[in-house]
Protein backbone atom coordinates (compact mmCIF):
# COMPACT_ATOMS: atom_id res chain seq x y z
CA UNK A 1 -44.40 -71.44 39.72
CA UNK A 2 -47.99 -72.11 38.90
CA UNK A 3 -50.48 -74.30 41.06
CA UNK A 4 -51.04 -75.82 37.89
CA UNK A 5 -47.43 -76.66 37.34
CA UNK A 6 -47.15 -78.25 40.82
CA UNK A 7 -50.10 -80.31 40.52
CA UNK A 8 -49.86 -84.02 38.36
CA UNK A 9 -51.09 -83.76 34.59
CA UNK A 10 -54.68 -85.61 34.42
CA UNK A 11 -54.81 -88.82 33.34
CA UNK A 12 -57.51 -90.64 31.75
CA UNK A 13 -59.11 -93.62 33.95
CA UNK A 14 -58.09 -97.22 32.58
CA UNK A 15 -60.54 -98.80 30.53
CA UNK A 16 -60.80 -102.42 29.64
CA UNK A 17 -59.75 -103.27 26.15
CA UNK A 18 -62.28 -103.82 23.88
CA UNK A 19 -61.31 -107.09 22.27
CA UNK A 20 -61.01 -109.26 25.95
CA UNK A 21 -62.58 -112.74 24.79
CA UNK A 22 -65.75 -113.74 26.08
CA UNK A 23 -65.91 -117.17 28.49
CA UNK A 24 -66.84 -120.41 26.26
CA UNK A 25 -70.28 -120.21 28.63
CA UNK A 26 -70.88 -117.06 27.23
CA UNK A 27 -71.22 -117.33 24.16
CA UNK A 28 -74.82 -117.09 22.04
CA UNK A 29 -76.20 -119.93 20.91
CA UNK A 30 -77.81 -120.75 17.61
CA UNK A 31 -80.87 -122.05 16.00
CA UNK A 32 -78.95 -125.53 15.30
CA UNK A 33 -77.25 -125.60 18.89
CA UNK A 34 -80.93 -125.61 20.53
CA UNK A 35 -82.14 -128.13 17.97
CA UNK A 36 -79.38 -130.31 18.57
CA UNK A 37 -79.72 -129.95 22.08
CA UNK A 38 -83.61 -130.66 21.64
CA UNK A 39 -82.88 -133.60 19.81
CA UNK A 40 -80.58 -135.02 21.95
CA UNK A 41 -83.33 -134.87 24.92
CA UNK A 42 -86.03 -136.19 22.57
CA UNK A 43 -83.72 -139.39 22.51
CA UNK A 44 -83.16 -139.42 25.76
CA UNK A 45 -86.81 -139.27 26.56
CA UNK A 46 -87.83 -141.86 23.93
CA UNK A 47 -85.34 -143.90 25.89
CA UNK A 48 -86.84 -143.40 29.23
CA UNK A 49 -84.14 -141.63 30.59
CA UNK A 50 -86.51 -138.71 31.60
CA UNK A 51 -89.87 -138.85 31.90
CA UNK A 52 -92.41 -136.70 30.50
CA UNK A 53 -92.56 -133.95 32.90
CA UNK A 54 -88.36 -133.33 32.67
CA UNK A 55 -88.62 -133.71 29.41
CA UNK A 56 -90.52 -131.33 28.93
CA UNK A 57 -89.00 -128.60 31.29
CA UNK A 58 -86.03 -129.19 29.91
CA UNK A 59 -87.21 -129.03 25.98
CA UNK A 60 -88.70 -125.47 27.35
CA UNK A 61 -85.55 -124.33 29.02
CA UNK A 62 -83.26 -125.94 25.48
CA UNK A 63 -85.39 -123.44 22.81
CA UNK A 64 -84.92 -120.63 25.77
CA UNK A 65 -81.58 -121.16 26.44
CA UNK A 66 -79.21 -117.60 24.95
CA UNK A 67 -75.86 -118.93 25.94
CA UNK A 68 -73.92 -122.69 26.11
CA UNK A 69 -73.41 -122.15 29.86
CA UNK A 70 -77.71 -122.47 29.46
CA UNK A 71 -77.76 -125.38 27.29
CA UNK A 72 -74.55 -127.49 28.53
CA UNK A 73 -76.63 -128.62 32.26
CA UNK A 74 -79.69 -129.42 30.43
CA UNK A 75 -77.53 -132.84 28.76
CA UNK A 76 -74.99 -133.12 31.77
CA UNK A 77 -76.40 -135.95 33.51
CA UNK A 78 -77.57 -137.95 29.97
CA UNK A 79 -75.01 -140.47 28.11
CA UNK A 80 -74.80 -139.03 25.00
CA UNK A 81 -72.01 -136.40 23.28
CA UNK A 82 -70.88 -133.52 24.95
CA UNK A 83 -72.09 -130.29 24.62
CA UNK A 84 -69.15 -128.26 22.51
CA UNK A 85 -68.27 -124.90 21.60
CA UNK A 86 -66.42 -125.73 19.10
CA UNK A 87 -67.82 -124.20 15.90
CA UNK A 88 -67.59 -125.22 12.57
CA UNK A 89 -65.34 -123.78 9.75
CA UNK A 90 -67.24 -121.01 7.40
CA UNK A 91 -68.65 -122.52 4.49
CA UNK A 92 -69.07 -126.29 5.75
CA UNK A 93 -71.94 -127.99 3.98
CA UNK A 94 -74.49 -129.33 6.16
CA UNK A 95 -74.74 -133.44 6.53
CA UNK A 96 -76.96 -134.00 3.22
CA UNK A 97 -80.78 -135.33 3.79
CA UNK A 98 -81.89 -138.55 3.39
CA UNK A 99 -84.15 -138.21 0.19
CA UNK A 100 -88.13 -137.85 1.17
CA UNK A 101 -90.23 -141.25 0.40
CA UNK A 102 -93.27 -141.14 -1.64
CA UNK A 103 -95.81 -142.89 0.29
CA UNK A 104 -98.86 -143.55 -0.79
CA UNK A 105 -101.96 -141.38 0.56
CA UNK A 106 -103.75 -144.02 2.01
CA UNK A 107 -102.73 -146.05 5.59
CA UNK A 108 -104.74 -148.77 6.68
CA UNK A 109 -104.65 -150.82 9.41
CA UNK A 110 -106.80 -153.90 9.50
CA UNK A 111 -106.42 -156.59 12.60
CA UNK A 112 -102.88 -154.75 13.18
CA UNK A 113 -100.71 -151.55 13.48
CA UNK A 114 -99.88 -149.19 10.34
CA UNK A 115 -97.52 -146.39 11.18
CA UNK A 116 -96.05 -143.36 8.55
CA UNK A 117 -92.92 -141.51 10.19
CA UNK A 118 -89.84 -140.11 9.27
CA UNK A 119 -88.91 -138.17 6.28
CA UNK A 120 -91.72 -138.76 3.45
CA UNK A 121 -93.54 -136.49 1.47
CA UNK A 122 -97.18 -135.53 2.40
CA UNK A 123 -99.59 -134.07 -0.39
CA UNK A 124 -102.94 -132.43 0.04
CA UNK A 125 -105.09 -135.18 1.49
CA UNK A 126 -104.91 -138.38 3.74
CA UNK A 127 -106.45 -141.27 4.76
CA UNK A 128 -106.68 -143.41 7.62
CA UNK A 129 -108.16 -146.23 8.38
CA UNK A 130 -108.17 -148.74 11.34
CA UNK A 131 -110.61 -151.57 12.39
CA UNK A 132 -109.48 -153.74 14.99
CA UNK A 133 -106.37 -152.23 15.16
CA UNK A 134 -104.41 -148.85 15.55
CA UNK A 135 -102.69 -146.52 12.83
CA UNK A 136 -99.75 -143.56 13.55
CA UNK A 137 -99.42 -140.59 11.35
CA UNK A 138 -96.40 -138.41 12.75
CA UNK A 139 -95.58 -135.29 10.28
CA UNK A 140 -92.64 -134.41 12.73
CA UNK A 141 -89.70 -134.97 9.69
CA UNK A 142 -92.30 -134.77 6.75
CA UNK A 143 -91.88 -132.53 3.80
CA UNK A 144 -94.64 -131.00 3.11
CA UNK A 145 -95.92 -130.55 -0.64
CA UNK A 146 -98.76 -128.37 0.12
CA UNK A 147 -99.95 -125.32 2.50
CA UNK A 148 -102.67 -127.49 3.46
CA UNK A 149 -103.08 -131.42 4.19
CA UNK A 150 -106.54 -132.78 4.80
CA UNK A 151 -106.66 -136.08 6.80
CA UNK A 152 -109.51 -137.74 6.98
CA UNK A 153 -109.95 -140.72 9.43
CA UNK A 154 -112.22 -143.66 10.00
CA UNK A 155 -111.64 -145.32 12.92
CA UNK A 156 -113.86 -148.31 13.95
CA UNK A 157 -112.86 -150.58 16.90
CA UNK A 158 -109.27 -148.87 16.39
CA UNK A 159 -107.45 -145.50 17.20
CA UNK A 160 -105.65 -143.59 14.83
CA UNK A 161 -102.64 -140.80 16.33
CA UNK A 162 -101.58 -137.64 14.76
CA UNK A 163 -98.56 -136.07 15.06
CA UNK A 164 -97.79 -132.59 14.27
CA UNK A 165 -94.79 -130.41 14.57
CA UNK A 166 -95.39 -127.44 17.05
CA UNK A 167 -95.22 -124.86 14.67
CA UNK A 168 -97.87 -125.60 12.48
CA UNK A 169 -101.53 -124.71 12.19
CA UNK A 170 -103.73 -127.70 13.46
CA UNK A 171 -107.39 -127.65 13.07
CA UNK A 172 -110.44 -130.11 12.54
CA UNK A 173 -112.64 -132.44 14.96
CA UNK A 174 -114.90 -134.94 13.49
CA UNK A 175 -117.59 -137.25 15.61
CA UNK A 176 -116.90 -140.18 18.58
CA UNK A 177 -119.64 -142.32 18.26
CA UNK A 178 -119.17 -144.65 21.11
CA UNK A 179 -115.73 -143.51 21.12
CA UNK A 180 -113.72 -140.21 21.04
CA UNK A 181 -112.57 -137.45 18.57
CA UNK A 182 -109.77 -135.44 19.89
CA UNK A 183 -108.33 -132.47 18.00
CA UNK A 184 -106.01 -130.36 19.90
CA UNK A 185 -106.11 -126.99 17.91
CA UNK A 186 -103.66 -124.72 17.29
CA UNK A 187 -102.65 -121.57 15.47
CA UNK A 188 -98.98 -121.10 13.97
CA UNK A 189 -96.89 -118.21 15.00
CA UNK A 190 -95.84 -118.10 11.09
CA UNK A 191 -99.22 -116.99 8.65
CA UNK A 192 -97.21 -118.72 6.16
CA UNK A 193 -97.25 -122.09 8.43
CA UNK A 194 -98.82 -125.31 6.56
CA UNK A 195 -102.56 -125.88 7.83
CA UNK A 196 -103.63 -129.74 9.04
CA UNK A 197 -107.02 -130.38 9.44
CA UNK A 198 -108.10 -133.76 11.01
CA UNK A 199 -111.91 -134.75 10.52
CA UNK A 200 -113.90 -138.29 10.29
CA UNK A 201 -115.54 -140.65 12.48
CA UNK A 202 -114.24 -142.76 15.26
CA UNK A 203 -117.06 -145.67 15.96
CA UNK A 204 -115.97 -147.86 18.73
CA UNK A 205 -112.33 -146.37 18.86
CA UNK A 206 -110.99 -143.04 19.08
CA UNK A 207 -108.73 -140.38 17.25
CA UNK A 208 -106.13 -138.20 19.07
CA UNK A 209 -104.35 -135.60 17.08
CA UNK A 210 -101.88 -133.38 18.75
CA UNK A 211 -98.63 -131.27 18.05
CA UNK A 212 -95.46 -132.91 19.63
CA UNK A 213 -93.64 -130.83 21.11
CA UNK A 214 -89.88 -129.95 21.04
CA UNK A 215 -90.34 -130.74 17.11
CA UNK A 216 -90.40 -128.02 14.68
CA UNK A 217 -90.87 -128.44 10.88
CA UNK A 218 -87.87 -127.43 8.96
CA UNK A 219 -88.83 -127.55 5.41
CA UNK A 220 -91.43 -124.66 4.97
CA UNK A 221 -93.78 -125.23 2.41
CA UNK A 222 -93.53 -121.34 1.21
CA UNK A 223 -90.01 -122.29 0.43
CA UNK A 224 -90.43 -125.03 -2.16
CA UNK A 225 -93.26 -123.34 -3.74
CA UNK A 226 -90.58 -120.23 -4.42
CA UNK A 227 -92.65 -118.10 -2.35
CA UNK A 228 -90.23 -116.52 -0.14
């Protein structure tokens, strides 16, 4: 008899199957499940829950975040819905969009407060005026008509605020004359990004225009032109 008859036939190591199911913490996230997550902490912060410096840690961590075991501790201690890994079927329609407002181009405050937020539809140029009195401009949810929106303020014993979302160009800076003209610049990831520019005056008052962050705009402009 052989030494290789006397000796156990070979057998191949184990090996793990290939379909074992990964842990609910392990699984990748989406686009939507970090925007939820965002918005949910945008709420929270709006609501004082956290203040400006967790917020903001936490927005960083939500749009870094690869798995749900990342995203679930960022809403933990927060009452709102829980984080779930549930999915939803193939081929659900999304919740349908409020239909943008036409608004008109001009917002004046006099002796008061004007604000324009939410889902409206901004065109190629804006105006804003306050005297005595304070206007808001926040472009967070707007649906933009054009690659580029002009705003041009006057502000005169008044401020005027400008929102942007994060991933759009800003530019501009105009003159403080006994008052201040702030523009924070920035420059879009995206070439394809919209373009703000913010220029005027601010006489006795002041003008702040900034992106807000954890807000991203949704509704790219290349995409209702038919430019994709």
């Amino acid at each position: 008899m052989t030494k290789s008859e006397l000796e156990p036939e070979a057998r191949p190591e184990a090996r793990p199957p290939s379909n074992t199911p990964v842990a609910e913490t392990q699984m990748r996230v989406s686009d939507a499940d970090r925007e939820r997550i965002a918005e949910l902490l945008r709420d929270a912060y709006a609501e004082g829950r956290l203040d400006a410096d967790e917020h903001a840690e936490r927005i960083e961590a939500a749009y870094a975040a690869k798995t749900f075991g990342e995203l679930a501790p960022l809403t933990r201690d927060l009452p709102a819905r829980p984080l779930s890994f549930e999915k939803a079927p193939l081929g659900a329609a999304a919740p349908p969009q409020p239909p943008a407002r036409q608004e008109s181009p001009a917002v004046v405050a006099i002796f008061g407060g004007a604000s324009r937020k939410g889902r409206w539809r901004v065109g190629s140029h804006l105006k804003a005026f306050a005297a005595f009195g304070g206007v808001e401009i926040d472009l967070s949810d707007a649906v933009f008509e054009s690659p580029e929106v002009e705003i041009v303020v006057m502000a005169m014993f008044g401020g005027v605020e400008v929102r942007v979302p994060e991933n759009v160009t800003l530019q501009g800076g105009g003159v403080g004359l006994f008052g201040g003209f702030d523009v924070r610049e920035q420059t879009a990831a995206d070439p394809y990004a919209p373009v703000v520019r913010v220029k005027g005056l601010a006489m006795f008052g002041g003008c702040t225009a900034k992106p807000r962050r954890g807000k991203k705009l949704k509704e790219w402009v290349r995409r209702q032109l038919g430019t994709d």
